[in-house]
N, C-alpha and C. Protein backbone atom coordinates (compact mmCIF):
# COMPACT_ATOMS: atom_id res chain seq x y z
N UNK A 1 81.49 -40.98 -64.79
CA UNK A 1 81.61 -41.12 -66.23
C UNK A 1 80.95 -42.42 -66.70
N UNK A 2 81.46 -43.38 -66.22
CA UNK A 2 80.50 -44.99 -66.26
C UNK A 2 79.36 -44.93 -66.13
N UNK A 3 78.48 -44.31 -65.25
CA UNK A 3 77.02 -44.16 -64.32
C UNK A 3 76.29 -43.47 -65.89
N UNK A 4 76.92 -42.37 -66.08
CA UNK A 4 76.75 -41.33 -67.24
C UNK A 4 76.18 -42.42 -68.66
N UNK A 5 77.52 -43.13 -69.02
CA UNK A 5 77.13 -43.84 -70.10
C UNK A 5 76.22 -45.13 -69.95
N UNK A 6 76.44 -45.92 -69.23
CA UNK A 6 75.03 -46.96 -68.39
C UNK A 6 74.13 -45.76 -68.23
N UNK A 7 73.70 -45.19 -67.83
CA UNK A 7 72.47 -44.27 -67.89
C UNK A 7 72.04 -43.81 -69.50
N UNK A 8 72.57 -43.45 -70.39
CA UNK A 8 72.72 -43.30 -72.08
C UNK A 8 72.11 -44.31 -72.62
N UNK A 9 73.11 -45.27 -72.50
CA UNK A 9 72.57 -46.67 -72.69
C UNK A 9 71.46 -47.38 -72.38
N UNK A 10 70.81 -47.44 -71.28
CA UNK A 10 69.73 -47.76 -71.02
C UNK A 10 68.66 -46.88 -71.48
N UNK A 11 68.44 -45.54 -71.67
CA UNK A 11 67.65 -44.73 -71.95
C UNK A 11 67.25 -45.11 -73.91
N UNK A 12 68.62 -45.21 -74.33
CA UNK A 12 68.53 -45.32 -75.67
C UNK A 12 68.36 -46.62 -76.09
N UNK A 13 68.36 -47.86 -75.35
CA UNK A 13 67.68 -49.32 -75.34
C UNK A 13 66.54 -49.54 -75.43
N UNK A 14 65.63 -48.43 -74.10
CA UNK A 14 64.38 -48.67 -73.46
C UNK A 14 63.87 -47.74 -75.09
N UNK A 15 64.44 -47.14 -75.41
CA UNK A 15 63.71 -46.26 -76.78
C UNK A 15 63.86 -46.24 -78.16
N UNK A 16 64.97 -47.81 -78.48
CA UNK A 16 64.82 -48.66 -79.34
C UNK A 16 63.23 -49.13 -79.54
N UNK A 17 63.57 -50.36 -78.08
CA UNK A 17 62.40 -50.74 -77.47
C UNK A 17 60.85 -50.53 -77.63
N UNK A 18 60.91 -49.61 -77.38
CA UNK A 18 59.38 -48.85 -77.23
C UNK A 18 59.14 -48.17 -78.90
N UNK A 19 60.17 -48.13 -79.74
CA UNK A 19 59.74 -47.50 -81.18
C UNK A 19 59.67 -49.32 -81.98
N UNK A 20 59.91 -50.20 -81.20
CA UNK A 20 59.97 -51.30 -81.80
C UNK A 20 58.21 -52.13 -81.72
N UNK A 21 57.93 -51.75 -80.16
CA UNK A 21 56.46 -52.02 -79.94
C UNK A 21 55.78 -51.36 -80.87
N UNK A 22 56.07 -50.08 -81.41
CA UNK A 22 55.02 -49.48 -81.62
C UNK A 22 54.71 -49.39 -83.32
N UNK A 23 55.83 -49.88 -83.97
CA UNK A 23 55.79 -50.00 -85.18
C UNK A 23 55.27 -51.16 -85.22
N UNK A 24 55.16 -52.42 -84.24
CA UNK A 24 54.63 -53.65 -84.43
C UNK A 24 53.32 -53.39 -84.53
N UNK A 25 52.49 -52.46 -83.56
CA UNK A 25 50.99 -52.08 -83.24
C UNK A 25 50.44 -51.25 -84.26
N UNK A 26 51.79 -50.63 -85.35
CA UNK A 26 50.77 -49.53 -85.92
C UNK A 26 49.88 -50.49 -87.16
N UNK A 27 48.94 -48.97 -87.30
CA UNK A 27 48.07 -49.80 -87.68
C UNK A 27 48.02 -49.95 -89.18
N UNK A 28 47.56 -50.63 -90.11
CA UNK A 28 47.37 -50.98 -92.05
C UNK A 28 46.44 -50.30 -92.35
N UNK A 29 47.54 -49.45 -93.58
CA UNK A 29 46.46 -48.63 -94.36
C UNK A 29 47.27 -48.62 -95.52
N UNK A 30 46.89 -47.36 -96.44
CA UNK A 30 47.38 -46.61 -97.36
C UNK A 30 46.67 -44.58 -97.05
N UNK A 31 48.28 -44.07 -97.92
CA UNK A 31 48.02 -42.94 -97.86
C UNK A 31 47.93 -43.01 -99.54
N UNK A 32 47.13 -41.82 -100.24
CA UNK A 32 47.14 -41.22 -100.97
C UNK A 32 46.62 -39.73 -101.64
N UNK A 33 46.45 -39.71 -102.60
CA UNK A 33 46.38 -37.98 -102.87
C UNK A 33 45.63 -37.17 -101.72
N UNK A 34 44.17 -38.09 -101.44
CA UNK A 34 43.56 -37.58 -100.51
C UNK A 34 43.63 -37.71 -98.73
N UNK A 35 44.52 -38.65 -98.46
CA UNK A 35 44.81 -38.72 -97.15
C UNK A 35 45.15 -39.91 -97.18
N UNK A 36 45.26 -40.27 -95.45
CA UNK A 36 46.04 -41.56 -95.30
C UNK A 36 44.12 -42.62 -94.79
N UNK A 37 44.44 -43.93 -95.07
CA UNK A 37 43.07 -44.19 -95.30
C UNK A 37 43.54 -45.70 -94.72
N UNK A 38 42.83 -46.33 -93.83
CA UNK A 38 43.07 -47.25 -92.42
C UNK A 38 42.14 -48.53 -93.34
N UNK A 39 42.99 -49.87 -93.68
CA UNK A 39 42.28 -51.03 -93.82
C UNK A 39 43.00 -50.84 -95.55
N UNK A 40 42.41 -52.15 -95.57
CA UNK A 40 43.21 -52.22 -96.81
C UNK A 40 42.74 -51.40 -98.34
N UNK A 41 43.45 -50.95 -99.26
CA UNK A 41 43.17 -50.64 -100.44
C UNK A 41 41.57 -51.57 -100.87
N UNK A 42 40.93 -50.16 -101.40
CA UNK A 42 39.94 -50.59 -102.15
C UNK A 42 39.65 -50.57 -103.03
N UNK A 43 39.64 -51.30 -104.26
CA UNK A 43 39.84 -50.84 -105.94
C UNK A 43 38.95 -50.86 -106.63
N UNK A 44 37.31 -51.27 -106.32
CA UNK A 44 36.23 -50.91 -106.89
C UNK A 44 35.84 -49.57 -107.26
N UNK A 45 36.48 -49.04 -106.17
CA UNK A 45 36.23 -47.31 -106.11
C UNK A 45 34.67 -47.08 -105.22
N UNK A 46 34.37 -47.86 -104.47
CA UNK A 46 33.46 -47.66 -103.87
C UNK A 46 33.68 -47.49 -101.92
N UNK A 47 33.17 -46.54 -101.15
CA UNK A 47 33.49 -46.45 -99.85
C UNK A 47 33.22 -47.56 -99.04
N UNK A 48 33.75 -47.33 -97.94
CA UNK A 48 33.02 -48.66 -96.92
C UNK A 48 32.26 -48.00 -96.37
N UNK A 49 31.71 -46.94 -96.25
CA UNK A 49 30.00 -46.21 -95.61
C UNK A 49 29.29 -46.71 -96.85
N UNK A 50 29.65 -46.61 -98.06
CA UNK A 50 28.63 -46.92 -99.04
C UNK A 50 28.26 -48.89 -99.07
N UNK A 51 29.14 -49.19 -98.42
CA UNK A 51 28.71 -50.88 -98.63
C UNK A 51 28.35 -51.16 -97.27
N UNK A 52 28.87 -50.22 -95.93
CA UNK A 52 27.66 -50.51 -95.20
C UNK A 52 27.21 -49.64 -94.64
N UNK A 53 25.61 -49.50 -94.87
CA UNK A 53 24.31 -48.95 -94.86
C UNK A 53 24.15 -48.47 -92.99
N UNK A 54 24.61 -49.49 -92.31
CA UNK A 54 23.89 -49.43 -90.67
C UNK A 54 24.80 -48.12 -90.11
């Protein structure tokens, strides 16, 4: 019964844990009407393929 809950416990620590890494790593964006879109808001209204050319 002990082994049981130490086994629970550790499982549900290690997977605190690991949702804690991973919200640290995710990555900056915004979503909107048209999708979710990586880097920061752009309010010119112009793309970043359109400002760079290469």
């Amino acid at each position: 019964m002990m082994t049981t809950l130490f086994v629970l416990t550790a499982l549900a620590s290690a997977g605190l844990f690991t949702e804690l890494l991973a919200a640290n790593q995710a990555p900056l964006g915004y979503e909107d009407e048209s999708g979710f879109h990586f880097g920061p808001e752009c309010t010119d209204g112009q793309s970043f393929e359109l400002e760079n050319p290469s």
